[in-house]
PDB file of N, CA and C in Angstrom:
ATOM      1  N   UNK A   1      45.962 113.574-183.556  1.00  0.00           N
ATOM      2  CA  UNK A   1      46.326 112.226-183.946  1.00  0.00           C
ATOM      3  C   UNK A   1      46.297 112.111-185.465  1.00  0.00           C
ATOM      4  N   UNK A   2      46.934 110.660-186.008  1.00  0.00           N
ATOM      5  CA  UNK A   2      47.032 110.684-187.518  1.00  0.00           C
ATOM      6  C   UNK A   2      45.361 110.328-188.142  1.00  0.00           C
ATOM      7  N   UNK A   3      44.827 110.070-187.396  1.00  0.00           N
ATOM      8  CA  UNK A   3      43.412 109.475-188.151  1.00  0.00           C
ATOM      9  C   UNK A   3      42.315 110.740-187.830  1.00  0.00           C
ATOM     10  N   UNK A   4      42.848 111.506-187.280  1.00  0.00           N
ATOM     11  CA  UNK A   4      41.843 112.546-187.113  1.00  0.00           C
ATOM     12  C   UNK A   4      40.494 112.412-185.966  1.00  0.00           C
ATOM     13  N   UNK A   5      41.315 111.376-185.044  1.00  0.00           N
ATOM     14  CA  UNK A   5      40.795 111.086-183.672  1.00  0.00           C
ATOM     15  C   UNK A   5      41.192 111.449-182.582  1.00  0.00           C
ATOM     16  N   UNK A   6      40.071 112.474-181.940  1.00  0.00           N
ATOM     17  CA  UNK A   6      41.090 113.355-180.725  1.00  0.00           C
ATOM     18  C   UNK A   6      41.055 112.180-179.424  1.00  0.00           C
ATOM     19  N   UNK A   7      42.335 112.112-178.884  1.00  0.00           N
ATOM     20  CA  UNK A   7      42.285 111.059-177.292  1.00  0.00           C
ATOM     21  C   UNK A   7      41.121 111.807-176.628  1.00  0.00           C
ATOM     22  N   UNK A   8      40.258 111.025-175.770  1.00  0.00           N
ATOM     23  CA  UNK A   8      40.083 110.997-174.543  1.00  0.00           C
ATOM     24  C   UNK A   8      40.792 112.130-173.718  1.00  0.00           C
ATOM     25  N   UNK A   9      39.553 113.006-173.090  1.00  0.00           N
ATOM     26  CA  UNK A   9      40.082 114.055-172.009  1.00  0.00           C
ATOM     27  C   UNK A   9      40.509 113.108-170.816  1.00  0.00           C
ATOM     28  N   UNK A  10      39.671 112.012-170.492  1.00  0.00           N
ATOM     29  CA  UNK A  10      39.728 110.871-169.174  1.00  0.00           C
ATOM     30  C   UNK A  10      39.497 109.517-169.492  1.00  0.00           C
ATOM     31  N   UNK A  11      40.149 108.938-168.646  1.00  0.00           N
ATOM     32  CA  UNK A  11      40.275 107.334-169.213  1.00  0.00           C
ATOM     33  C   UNK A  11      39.594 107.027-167.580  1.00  0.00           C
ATOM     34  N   UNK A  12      38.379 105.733-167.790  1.00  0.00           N
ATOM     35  CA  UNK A  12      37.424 105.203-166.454  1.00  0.00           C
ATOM     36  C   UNK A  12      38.318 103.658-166.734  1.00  0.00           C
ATOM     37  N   UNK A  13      38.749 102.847-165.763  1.00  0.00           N
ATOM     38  CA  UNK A  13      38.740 101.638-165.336  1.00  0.00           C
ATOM     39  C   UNK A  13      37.403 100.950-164.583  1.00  0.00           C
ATOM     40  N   UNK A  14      36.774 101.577-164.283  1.00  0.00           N
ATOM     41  CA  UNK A  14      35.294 101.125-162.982  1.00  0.00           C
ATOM     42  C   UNK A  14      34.228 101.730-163.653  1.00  0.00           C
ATOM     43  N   UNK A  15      34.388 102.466-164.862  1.00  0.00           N
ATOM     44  CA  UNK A  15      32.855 103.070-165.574  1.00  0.00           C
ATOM     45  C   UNK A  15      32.052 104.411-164.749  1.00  0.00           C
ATOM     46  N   UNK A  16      33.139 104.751-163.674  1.00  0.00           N
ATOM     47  CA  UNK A  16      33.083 105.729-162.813  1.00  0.00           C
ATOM     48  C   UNK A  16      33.704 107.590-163.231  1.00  0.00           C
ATOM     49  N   UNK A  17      33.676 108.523-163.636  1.00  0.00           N
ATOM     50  CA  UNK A  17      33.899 109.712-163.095  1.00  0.00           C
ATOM     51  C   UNK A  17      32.881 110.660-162.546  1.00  0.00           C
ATOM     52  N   UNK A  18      33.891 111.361-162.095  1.00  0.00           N
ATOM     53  CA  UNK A  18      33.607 113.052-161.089  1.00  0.00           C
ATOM     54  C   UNK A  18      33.843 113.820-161.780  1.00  0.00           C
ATOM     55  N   UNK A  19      32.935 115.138-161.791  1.00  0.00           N
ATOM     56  CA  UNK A  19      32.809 115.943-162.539  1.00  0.00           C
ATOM     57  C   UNK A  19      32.559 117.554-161.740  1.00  0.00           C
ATOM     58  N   UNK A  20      33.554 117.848-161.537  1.00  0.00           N
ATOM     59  CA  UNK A  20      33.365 119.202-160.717  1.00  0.00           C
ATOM     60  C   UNK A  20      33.209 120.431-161.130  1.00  0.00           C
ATOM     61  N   UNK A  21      31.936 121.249-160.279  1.00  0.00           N
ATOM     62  CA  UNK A  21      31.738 122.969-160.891  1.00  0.00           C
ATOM     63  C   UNK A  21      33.048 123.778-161.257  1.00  0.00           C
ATOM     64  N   UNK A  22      33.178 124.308-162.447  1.00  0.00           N
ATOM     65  CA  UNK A  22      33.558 125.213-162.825  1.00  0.00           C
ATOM     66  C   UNK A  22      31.992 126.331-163.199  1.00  0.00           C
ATOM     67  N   UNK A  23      33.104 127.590-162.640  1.00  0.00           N
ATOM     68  CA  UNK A  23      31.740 129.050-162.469  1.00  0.00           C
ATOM     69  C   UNK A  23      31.532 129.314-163.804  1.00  0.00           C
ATOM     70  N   UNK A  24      31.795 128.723-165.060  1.00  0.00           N
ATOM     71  CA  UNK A  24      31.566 128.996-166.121  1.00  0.00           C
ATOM     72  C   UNK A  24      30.004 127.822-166.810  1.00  0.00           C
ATOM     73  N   UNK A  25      29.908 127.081-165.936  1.00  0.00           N
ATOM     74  CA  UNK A  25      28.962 125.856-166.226  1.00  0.00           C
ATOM     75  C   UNK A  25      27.660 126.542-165.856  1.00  0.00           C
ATOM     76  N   UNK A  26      27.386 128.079-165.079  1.00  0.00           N
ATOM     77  CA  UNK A  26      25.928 128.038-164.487  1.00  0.00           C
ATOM     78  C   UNK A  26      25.319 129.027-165.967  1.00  0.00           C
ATOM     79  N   UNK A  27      25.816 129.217-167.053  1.00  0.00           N
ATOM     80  CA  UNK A  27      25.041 129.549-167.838  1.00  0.00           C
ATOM     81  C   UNK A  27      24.007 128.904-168.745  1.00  0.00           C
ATOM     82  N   UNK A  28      24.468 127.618-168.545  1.00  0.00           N
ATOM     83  CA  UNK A  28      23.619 126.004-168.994  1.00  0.00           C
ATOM     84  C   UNK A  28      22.468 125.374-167.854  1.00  0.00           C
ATOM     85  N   UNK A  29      21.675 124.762-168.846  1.00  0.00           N
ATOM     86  CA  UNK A  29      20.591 124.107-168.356  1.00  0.00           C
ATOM     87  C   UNK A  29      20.608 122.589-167.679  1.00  0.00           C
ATOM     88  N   UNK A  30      21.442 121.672-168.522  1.00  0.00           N
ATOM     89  CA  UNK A  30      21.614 119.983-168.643  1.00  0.00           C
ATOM     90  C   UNK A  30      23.168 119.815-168.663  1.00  0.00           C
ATOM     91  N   UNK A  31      23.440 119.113-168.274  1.00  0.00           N
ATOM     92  CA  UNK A  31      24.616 118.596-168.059  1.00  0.00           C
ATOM     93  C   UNK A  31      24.224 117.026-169.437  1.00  0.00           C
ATOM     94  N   UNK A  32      24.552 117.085-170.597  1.00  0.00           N
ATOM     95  CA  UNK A  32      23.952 115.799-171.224  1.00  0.00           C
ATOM     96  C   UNK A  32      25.786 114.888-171.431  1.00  0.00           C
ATOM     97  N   UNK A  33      24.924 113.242-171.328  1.00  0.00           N
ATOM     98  CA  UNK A  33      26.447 112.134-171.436  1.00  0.00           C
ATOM     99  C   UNK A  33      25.404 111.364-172.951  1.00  0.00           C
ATOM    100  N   UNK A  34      26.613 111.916-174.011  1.00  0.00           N
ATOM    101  CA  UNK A  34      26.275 111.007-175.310  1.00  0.00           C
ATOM    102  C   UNK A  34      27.317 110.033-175.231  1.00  0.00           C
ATOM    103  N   UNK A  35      27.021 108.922-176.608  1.00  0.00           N
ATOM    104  CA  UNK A  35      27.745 107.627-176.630  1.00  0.00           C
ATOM    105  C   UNK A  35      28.620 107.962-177.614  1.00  0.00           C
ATOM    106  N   UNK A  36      29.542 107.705-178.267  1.00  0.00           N
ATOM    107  CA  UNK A  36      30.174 107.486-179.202  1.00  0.00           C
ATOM    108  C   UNK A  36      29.524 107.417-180.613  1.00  0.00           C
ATOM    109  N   UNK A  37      28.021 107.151-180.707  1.00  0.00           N
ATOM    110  CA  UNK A  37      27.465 107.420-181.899  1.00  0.00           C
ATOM    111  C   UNK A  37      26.536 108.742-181.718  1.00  0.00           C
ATOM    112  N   UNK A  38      26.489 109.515-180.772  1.00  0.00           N
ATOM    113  CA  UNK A  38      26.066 110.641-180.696  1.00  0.00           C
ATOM    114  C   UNK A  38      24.837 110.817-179.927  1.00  0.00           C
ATOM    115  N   UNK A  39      24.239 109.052-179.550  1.00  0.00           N
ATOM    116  CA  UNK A  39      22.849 109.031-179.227  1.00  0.00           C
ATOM    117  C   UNK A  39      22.920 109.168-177.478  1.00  0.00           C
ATOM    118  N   UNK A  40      22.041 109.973-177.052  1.00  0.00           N
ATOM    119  CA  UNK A  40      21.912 110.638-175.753  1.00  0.00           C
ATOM    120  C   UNK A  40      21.896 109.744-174.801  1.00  0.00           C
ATOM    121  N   UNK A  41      22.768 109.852-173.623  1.00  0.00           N
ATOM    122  CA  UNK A  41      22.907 108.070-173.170  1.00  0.00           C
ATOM    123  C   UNK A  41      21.641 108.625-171.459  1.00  0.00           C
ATOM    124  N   UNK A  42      22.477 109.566-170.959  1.00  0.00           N
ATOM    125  CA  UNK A  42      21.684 110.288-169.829  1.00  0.00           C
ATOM    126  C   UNK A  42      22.001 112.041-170.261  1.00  0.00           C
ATOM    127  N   UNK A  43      21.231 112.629-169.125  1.00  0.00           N
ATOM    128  CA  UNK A  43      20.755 114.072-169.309  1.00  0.00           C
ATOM    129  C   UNK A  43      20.526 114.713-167.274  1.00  0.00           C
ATOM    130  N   UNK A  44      20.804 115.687-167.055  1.00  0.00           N
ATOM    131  CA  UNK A  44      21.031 115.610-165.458  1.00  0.00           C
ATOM    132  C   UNK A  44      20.889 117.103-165.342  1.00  0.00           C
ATOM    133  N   UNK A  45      20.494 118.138-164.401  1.00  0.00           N
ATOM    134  CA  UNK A  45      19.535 119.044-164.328  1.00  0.00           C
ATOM    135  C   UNK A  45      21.314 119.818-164.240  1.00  0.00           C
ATOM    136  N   UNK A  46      21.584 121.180-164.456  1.00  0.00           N
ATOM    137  CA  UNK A  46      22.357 121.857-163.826  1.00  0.00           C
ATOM    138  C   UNK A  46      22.368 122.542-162.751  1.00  0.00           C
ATOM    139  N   UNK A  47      22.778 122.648-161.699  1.00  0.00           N
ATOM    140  CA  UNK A  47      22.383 123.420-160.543  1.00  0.00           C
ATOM    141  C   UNK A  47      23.844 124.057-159.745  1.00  0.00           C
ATOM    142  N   UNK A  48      23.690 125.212-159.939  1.00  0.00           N
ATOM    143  CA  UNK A  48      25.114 126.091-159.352  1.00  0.00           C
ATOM    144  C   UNK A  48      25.322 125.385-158.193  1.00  0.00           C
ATOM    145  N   UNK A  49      27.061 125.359-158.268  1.00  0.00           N
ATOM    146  CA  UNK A  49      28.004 124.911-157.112  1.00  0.00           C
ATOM    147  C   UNK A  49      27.825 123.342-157.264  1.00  0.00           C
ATOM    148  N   UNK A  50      26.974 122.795-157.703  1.00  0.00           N
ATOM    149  CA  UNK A  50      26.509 121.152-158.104  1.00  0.00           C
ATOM    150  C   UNK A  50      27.692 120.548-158.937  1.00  0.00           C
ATOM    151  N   UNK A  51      28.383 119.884-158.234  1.00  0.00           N
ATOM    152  CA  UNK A  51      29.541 118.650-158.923  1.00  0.00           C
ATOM    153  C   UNK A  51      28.472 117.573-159.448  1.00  0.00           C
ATOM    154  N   UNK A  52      28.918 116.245-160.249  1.00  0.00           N
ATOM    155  CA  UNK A  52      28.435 115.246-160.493  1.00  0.00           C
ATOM    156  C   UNK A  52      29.459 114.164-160.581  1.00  0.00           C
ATOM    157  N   UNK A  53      28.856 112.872-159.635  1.00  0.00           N
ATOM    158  CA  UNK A  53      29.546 111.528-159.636  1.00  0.00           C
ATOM    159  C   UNK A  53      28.868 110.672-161.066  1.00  0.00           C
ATOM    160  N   UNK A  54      29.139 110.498-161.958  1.00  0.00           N
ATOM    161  CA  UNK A  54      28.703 109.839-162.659  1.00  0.00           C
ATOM    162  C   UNK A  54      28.973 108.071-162.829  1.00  0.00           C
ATOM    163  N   UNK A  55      28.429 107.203-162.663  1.00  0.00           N
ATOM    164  CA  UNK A  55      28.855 105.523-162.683  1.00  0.00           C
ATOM    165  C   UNK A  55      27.821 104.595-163.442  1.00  0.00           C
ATOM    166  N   UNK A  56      28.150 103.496-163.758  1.00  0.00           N
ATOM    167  CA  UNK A  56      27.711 102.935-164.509  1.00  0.00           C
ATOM    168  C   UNK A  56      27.197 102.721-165.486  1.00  0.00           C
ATOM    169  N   UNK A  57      28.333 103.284-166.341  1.00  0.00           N
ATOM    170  CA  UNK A  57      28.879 103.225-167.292  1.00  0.00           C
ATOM    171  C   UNK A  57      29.491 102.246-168.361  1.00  0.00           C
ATOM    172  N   UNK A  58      29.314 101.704-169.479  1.00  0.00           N
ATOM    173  CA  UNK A  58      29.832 100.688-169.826  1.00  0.00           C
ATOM    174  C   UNK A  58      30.811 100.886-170.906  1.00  0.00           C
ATOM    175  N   UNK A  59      31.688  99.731-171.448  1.00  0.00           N
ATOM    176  CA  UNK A  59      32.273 100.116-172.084  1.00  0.00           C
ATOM    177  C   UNK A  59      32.283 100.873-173.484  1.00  0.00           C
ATOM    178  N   UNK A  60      33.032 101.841-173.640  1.00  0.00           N
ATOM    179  CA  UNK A  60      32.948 102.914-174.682  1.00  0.00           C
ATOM    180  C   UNK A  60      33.449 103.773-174.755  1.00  0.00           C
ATOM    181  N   UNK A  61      33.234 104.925-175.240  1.00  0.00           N
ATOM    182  CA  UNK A  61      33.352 106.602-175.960  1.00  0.00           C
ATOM    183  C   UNK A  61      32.299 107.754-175.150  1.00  0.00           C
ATOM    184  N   UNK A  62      32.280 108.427-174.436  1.00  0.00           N
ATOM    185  CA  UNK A  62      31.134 109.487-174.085  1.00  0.00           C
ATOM    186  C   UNK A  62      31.630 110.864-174.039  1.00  0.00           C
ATOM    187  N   UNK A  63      30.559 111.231-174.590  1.00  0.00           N
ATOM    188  CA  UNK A  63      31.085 112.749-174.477  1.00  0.00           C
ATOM    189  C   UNK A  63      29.877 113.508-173.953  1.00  0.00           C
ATOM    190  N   UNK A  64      30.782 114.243-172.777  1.00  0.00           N
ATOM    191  CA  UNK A  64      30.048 115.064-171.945  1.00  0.00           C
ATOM    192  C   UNK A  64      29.667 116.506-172.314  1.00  0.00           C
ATOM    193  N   UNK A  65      28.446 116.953-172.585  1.00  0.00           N
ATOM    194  CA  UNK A  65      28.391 118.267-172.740  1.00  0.00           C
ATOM    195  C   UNK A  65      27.419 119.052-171.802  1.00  0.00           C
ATOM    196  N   UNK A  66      27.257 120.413-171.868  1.00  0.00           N
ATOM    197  CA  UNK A  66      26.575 121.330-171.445  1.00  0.00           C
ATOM    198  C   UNK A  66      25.562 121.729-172.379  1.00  0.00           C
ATOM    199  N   UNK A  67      24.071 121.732-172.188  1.00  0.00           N
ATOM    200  CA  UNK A  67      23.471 122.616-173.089  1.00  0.00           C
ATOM    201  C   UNK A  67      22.859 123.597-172.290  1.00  0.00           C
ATOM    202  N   UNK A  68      22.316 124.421-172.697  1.00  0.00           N
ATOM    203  CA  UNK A  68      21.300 125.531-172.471  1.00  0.00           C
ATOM    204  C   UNK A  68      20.989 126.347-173.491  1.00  0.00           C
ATOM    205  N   UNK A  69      19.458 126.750-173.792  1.00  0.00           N
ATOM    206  CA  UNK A  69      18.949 127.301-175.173  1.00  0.00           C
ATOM    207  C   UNK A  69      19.627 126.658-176.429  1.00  0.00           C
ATOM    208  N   UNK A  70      19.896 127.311-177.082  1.00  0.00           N
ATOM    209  CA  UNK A  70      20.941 126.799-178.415  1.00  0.00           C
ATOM    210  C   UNK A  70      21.854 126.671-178.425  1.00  0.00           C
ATOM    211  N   UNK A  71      22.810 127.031-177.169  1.00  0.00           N
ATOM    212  CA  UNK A  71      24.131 126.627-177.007  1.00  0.00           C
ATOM    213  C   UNK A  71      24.627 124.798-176.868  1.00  0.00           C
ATOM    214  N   UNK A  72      25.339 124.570-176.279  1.00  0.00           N
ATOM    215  CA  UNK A  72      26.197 123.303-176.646  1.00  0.00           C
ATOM    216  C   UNK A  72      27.527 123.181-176.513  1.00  0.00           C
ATOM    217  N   UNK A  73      27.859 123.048-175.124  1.00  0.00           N
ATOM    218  CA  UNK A  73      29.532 122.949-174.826  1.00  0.00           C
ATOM    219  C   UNK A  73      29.864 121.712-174.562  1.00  0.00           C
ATOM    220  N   UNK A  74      30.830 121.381-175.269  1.00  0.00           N
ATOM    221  CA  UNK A  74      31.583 119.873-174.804  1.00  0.00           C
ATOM    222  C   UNK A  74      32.294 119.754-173.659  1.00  0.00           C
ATOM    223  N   UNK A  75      32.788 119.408-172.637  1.00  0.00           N
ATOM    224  CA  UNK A  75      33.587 119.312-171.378  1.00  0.00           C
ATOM    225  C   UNK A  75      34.232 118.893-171.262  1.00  0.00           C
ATOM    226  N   UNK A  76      34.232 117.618-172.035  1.00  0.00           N
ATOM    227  CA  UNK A  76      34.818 115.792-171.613  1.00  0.00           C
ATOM    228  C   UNK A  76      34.726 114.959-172.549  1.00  0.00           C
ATOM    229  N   UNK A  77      35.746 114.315-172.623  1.00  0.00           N
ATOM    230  CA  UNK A  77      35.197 112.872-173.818  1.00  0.00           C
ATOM    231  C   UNK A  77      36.125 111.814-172.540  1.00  0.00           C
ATOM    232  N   UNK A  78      35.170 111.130-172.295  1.00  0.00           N
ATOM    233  CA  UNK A  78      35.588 109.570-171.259  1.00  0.00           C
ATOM    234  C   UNK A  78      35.569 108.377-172.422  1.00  0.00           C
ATOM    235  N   UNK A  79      36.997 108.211-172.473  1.00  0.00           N
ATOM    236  CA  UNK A  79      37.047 106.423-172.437  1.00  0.00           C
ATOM    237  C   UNK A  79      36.790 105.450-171.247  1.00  0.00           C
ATOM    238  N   UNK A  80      35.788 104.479-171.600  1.00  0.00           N
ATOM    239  CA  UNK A  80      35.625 103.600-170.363  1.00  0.00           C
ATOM    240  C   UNK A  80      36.044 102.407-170.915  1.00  0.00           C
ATOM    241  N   UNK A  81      37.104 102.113-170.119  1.00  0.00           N
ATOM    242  CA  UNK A  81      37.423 100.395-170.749  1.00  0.00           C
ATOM    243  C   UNK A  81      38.045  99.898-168.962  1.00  0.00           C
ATOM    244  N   UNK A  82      36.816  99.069-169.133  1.00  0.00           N
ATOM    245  CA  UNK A  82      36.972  98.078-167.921  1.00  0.00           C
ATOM    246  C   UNK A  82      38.218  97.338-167.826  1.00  0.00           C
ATOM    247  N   UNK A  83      38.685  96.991-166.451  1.00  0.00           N
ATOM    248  CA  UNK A  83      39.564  95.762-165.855  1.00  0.00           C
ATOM    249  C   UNK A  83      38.980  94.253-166.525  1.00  0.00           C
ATOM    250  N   UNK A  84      39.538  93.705-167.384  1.00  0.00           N
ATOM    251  CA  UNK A  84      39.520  92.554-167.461  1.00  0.00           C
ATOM    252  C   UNK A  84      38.794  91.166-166.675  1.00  0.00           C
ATOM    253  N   UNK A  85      38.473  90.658-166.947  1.00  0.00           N
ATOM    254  CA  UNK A  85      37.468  89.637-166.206  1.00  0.00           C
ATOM    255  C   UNK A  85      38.997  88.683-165.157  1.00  0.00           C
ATOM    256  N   UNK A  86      39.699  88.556-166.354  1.00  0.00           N
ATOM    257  CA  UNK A  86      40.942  87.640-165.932  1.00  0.00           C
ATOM    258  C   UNK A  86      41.915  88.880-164.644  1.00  0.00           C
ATOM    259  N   UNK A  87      41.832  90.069-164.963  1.00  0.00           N
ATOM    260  CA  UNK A  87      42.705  90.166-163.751  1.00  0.00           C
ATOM    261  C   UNK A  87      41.889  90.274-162.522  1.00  0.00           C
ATOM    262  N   UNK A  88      40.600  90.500-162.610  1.00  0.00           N
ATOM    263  CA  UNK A  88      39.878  90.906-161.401  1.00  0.00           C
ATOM    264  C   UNK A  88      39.685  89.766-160.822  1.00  0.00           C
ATOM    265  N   UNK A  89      39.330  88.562-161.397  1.00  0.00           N
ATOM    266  CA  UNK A  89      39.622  87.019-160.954  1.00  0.00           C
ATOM    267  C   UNK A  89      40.908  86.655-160.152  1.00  0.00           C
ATOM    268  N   UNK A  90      42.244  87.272-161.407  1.00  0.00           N
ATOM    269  CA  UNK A  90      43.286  86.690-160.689  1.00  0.00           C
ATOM    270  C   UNK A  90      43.673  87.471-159.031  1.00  0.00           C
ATOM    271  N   UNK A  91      43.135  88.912-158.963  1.00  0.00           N
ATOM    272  CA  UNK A  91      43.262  89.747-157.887  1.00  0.00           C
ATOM    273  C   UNK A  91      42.040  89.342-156.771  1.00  0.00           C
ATOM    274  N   UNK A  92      41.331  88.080-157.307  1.00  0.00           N
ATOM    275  CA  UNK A  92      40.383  87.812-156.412  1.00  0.00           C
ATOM    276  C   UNK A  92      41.366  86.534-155.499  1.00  0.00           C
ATOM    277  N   UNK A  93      41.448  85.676-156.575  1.00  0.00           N
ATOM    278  CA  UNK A  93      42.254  84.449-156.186  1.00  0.00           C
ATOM    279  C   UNK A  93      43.583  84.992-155.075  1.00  0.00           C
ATOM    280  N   UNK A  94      44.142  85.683-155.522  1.00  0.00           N
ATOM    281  CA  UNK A  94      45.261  86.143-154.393  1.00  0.00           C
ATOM    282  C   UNK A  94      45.343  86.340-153.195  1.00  0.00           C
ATOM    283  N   UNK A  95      43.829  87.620-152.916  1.00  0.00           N
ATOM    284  CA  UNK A  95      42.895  87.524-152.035  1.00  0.00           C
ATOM    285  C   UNK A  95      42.324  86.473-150.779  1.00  0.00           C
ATOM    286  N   UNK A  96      41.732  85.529-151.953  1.00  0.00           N
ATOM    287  CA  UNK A  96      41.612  84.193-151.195  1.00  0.00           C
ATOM    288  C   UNK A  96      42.400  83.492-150.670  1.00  0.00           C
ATOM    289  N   UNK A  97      43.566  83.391-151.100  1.00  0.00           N
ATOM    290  CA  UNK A  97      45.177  82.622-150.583  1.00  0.00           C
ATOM    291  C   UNK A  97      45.730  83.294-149.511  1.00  0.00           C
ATOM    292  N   UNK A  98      45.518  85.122-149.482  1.00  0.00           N
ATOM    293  CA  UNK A  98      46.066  85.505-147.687  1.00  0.00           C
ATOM    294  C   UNK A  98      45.085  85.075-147.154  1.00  0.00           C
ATOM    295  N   UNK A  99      43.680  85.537-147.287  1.00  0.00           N
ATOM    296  CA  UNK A  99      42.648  85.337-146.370  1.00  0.00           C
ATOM    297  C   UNK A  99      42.949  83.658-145.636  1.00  0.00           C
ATOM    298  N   UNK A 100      42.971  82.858-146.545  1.00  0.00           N
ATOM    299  CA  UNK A 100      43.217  81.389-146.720  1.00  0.00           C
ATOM    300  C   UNK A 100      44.751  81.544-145.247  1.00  0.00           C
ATOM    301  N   UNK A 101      45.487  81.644-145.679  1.00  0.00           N
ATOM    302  CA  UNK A 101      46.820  82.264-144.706  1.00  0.00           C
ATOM    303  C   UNK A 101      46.467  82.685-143.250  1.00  0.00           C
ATOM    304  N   UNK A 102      46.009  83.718-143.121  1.00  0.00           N
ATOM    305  CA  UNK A 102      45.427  83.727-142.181  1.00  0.00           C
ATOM    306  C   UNK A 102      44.709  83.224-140.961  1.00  0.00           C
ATOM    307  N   UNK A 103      43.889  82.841-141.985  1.00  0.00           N
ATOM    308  CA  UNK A 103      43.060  81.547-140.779  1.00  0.00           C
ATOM    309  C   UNK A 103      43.474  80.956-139.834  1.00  0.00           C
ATOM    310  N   UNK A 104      44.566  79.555-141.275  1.00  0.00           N
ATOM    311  CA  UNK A 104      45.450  78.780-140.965  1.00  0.00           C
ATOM    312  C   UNK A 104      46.679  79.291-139.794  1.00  0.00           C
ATOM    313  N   UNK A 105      47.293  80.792-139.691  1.00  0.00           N
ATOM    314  CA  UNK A 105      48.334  81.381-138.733  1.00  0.00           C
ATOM    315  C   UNK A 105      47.361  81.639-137.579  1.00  0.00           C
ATOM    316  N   UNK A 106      45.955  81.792-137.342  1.00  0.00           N
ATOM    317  CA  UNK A 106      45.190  82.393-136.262  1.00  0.00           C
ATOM    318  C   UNK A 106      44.901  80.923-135.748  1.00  0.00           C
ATOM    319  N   UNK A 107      44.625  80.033-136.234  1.00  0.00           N
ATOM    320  CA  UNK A 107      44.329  78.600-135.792  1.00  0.00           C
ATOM    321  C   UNK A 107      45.289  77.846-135.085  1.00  0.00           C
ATOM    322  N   UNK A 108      46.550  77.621-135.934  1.00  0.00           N
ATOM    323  CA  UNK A 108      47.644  77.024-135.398  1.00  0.00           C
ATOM    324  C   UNK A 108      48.188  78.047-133.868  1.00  0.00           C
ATOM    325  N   UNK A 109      47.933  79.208-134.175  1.00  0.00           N
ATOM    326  CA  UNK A 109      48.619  80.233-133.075  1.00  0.00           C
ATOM    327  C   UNK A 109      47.524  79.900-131.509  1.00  0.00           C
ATOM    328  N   UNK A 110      46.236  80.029-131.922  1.00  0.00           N
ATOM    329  CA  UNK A 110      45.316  79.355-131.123  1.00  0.00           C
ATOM    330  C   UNK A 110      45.836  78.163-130.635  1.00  0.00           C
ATOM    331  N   UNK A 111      45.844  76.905-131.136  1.00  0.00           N
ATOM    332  CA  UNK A 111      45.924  75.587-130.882  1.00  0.00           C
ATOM    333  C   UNK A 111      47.360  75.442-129.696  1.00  0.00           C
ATOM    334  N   UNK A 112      48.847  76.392-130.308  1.00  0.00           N
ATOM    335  CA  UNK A 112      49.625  76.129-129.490  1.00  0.00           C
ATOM    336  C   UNK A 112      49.308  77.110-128.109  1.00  0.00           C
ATOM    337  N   UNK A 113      48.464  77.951-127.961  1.00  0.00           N
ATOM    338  CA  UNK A 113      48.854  78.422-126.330  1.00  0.00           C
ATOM    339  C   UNK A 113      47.375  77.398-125.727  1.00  0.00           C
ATOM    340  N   UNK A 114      47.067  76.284-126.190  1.00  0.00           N
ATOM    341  CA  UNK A 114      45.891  75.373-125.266  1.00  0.00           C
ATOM    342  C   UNK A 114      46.442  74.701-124.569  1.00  0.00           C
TER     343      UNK A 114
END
């Protein structure tokens, strides 16, 4: 990039990723998730054939690495930028209007075979 900012390996909507073994990960100790200012957010044991679900997460920058002894491998850099308050509302409201629909077609459908 022009500012000398590399993108994001993964972009989170839900503050959610998966993180699956590669056979090159069992030479490390920690699986560590830093923040965007470098400060250690969590830290998680390594254990061969061991994937990781990682969640809750907030919004930001993380970068995932590997340590063991003096080594230090990067894996991942996650952008997490949440769904909006306004669309998850408006995808709630919509929601409510079939549900709402419904009822009203199971009621009336009821009422005429009485």
């Amino acid at each position: 990039m022009a500012d000398g900012v590399e993108p994001p390996d993964a972009i989170s909507k839900d503050g959610t990723v998966n993180l699956d073994w590669q056979s090159d990960y069992a030479g490390y100790e920690q699986l560590v998730i830093r923040n965007a200012s470098g400060e250690r957010f969590a830290a998680y044991p390594v254990v061969e054939g061991q994937s990781w679900s990682l969640s809750g997460l907030s919004d930001g920058t993380y970068h995932i690495e590997l340590s063991g002894g003096n080594e230090t491998k990067t894996i991942s850099t996650l952008q997490v930028d949440h769904y909006s308050l306004r669309s998850a509302l408006s995808l709630f409201g919509a929601g409510l209007l079939l549900f709402g629909y419904l009822i009203f077609t199971l009621k009336r459908g009821t009422a005429s075979h009485d």
